[in-house]
Protein backbone atom coordinates (compact mmCIF):
# COMPACT_ATOMS: atom_id res chain seq x y z
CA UNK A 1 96.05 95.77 90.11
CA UNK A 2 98.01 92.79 89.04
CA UNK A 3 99.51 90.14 92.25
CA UNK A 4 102.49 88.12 91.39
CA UNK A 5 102.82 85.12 93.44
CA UNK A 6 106.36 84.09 93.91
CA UNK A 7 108.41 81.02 93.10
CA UNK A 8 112.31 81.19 93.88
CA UNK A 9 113.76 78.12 92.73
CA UNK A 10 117.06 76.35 94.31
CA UNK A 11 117.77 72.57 93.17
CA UNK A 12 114.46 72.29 91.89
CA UNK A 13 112.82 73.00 95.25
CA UNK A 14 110.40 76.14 96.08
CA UNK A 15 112.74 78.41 98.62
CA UNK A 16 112.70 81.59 100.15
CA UNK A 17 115.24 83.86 101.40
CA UNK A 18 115.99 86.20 103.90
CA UNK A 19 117.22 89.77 102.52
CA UNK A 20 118.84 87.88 99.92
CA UNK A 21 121.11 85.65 101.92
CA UNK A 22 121.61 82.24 100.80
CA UNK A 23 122.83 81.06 104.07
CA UNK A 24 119.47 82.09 105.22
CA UNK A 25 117.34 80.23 103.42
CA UNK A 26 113.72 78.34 103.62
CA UNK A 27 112.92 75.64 101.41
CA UNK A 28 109.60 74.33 101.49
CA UNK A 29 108.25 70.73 100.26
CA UNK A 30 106.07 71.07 97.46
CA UNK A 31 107.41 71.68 94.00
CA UNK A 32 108.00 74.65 92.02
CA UNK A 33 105.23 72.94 89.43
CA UNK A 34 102.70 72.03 92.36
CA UNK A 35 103.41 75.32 93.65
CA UNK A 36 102.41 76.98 90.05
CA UNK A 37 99.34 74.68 90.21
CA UNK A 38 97.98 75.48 93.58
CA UNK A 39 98.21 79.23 92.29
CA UNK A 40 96.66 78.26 88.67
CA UNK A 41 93.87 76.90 90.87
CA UNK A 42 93.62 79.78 92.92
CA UNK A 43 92.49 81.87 89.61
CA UNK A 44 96.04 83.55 89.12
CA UNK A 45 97.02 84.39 85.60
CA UNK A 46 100.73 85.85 85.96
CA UNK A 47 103.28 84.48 87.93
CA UNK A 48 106.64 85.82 88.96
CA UNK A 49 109.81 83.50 89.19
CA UNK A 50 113.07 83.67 89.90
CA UNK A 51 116.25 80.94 89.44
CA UNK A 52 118.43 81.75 92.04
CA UNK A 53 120.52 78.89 90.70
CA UNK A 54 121.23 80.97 87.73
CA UNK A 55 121.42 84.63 89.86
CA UNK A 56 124.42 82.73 91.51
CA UNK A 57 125.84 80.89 88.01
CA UNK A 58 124.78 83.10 85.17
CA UNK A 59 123.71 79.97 83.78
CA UNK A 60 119.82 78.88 82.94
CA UNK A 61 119.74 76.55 85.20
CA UNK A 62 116.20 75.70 85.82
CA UNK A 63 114.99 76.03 82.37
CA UNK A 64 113.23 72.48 82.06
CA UNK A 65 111.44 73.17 85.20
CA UNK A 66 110.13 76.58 84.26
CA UNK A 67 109.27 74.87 80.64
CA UNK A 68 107.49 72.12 82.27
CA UNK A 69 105.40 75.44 84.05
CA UNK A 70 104.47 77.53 81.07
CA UNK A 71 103.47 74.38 78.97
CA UNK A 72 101.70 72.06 81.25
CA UNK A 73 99.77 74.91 82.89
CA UNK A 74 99.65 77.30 80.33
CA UNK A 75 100.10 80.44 82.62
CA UNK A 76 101.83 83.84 82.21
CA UNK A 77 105.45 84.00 83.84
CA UNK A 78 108.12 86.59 84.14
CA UNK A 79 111.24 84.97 85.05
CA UNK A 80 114.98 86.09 86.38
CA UNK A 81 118.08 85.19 87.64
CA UNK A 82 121.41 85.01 85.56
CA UNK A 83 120.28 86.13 82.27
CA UNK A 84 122.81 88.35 80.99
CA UNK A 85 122.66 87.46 77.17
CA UNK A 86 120.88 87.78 74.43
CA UNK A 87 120.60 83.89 73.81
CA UNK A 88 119.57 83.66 77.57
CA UNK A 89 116.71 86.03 76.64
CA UNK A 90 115.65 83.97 73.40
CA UNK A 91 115.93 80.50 75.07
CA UNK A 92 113.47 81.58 77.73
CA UNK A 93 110.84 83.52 75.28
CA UNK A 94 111.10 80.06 73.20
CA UNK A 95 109.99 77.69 76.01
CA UNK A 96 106.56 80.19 76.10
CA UNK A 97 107.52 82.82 79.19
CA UNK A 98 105.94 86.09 78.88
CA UNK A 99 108.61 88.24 79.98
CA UNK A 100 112.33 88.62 81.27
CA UNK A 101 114.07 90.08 83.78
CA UNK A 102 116.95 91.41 82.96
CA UNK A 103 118.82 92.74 86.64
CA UNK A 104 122.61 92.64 87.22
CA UNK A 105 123.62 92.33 83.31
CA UNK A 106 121.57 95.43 82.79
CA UNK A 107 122.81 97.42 85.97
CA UNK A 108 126.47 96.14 84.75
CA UNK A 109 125.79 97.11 80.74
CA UNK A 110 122.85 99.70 80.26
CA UNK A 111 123.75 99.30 76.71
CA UNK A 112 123.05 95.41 77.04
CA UNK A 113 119.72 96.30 78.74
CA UNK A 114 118.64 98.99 75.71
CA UNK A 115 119.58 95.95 73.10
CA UNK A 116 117.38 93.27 74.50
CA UNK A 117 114.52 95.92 74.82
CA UNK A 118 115.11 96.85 70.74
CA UNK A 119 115.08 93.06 70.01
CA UNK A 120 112.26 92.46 72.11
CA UNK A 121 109.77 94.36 72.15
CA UNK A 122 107.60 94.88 75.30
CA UNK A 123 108.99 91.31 77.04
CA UNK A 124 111.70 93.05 78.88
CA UNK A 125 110.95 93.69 82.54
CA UNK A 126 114.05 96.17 84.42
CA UNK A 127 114.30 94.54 87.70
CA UNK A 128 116.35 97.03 90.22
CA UNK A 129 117.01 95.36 93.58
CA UNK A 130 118.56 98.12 96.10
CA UNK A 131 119.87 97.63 99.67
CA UNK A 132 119.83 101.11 101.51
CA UNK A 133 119.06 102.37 98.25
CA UNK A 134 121.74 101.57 96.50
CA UNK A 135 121.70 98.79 93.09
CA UNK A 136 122.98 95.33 94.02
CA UNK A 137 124.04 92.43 91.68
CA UNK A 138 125.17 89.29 90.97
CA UNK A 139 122.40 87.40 93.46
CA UNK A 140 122.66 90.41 95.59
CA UNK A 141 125.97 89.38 96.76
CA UNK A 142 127.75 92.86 95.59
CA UNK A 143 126.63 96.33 95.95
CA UNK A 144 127.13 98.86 93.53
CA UNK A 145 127.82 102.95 94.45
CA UNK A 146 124.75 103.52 92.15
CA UNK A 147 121.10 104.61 93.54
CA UNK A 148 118.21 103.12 92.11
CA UNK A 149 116.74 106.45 91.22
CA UNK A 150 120.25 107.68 89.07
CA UNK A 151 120.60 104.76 87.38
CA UNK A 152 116.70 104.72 86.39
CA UNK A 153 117.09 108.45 84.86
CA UNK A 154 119.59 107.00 82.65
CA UNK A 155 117.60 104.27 81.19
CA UNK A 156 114.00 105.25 81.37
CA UNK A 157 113.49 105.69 77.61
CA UNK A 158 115.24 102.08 76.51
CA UNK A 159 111.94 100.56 76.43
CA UNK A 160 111.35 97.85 78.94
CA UNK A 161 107.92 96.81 79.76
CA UNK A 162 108.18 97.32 83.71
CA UNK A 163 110.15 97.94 86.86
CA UNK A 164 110.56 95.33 89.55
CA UNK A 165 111.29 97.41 92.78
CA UNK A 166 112.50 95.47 95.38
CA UNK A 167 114.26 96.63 99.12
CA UNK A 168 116.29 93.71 99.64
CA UNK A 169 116.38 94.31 103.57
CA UNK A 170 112.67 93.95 103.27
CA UNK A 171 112.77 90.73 101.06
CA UNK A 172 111.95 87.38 103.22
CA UNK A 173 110.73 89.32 106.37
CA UNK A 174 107.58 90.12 106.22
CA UNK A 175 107.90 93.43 107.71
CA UNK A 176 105.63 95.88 105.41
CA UNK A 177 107.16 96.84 101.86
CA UNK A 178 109.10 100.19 101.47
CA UNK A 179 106.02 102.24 99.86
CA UNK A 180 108.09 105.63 100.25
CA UNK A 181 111.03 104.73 97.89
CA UNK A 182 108.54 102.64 95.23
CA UNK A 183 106.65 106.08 94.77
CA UNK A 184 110.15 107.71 94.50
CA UNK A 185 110.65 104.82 91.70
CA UNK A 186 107.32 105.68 90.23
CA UNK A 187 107.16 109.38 90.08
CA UNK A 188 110.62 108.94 87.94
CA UNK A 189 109.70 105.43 85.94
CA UNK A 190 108.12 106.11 82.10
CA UNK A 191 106.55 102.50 83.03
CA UNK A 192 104.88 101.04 85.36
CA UNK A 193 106.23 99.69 88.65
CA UNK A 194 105.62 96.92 90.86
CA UNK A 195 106.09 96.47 94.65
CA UNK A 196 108.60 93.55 95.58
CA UNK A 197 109.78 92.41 99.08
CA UNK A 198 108.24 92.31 102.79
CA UNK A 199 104.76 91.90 102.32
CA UNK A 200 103.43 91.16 105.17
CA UNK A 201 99.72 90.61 105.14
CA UNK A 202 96.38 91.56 103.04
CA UNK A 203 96.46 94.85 104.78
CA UNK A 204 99.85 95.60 102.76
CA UNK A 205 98.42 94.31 99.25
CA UNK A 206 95.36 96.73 99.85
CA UNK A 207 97.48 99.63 100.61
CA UNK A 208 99.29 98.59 97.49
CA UNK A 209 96.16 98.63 95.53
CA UNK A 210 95.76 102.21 96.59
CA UNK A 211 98.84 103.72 95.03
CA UNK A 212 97.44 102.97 91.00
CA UNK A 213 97.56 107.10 91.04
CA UNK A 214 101.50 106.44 91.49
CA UNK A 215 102.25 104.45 88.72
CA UNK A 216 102.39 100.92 90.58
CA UNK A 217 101.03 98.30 88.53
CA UNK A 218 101.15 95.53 90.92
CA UNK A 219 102.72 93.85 93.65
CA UNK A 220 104.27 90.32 94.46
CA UNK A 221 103.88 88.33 97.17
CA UNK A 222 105.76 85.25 98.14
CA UNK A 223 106.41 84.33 101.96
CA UNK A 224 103.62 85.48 103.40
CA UNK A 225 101.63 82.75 100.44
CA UNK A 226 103.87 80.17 102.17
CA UNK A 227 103.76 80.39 105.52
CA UNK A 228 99.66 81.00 105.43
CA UNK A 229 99.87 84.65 106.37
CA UNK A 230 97.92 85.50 103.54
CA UNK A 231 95.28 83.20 101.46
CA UNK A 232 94.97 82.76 98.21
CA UNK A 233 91.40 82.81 98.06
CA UNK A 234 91.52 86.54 99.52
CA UNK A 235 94.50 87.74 97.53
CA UNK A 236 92.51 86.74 94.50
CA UNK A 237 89.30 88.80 95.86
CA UNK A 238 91.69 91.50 96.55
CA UNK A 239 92.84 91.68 92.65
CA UNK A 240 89.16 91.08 90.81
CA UNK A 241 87.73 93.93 93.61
């Protein structure tokens, strides 16, 4: 099983939010870079990372910090928030990330989605974020009429690497991950899937590790890191085990 530690990024500072809300956010003192450090340390190889400066703008906003990541610590990163062009896509893979994730522009334009997954082969990661099951964009401020399941069906043979499923009312709370609708994900995904929002403790990462049968790659795990609910040291055990 692969574990994603988490690093949202808001004017250059590590944050975390509650079910998406920005007015509900938690930012925490150390840097996204000492952040990525402490979790090089730690033994982890792939990290996930999201601009929520560029979810909100569209615009790659955080790009010299996430360069400053990948080259200085020479780590594996997948990486979204506001890319929703092709020359988004290529700036990013230039600076050394390992993959994209390509959310609201490919929810918005399937066609955009199948493009970048043509050009760029296996670095494309589908990230559907769904409140009450249905797809939400644009920094999770709108809500589309589209389940995460239909639209899936639709797109499933464009070629992305992997799904990102994440239940935005669990994001930020810590209240066990929505397992049911991930398998749903699964069972329908021709790639495979990884577990995103309200993880909780260890317990929930080793439940996670027992769905491999299911399709699910991985998880990731990001306020329960921060607040000390779960340890590095045994999240690492947890993925060499």
């Amino acid at each position: 099983m692969k574990i994603f530690p988490a690093i949202d990024i808001k004017d250059k500072k590590c944050v975390r939010l509650l079910k998406g809300n920005f007015d509900q956010q938690t930012t925490y003192k150390q840097s996204p870079y000492d952040q990525a450090s402490k979790y090089k340390d730690a033994g982890f190889l792939n990290l996930h990372m999201v601009d929520l400066d560029g979810a909100l703008s569209g615009e790659l906003v955080n790009l010299d910090v996430i360069e400053n990541i990948v080259k200085k610590l020479n780590i594996s990163i997948e990486i979204g928030g506001g890319i929703r062009s092709v020359k988004k896509i290529r700036s990013y893979l230039n600076i050394g990330v390992d993959k994209v994730i390509l959310g609201s522009a490919a929810i918005k334009n399937p066609d955009f989605l199948k493009q970048a997954c043509e050009d760029f082969k296996d670095r494309i990661v589908l990230g559907l974020d769904a409140k009450k099951g249905k797809l939400s964009v644009s920094g999770w401020k709108e809500t589309t009429n589209q389940t995460a399941e239909n639209y899936l069906k639709i797109v499933n043979n464009y070629g992305f690497s992997r799904v990102i499923y994440t239940d935005i009312d669990r994001d930020g709370t810590k209240t066990e991950p929505n397992i049911k609708e991930t398998i749903n994900i699964a069972k329908i995904s021709s790639t495979p899937v990884v577990v995103s929002g309200g993880i909780s403790s260890i317990k929930d990462v080793k439940k996670i590790k027992e769905l491999k049968k299911f399709n699910i790659e991985g998880v990731i795990v990001g306020k329960a890191i921060y607040d000390g609910d779960i340890k590095l040291n045994e999240l690492k055990k947890l993925e060499n085990a």
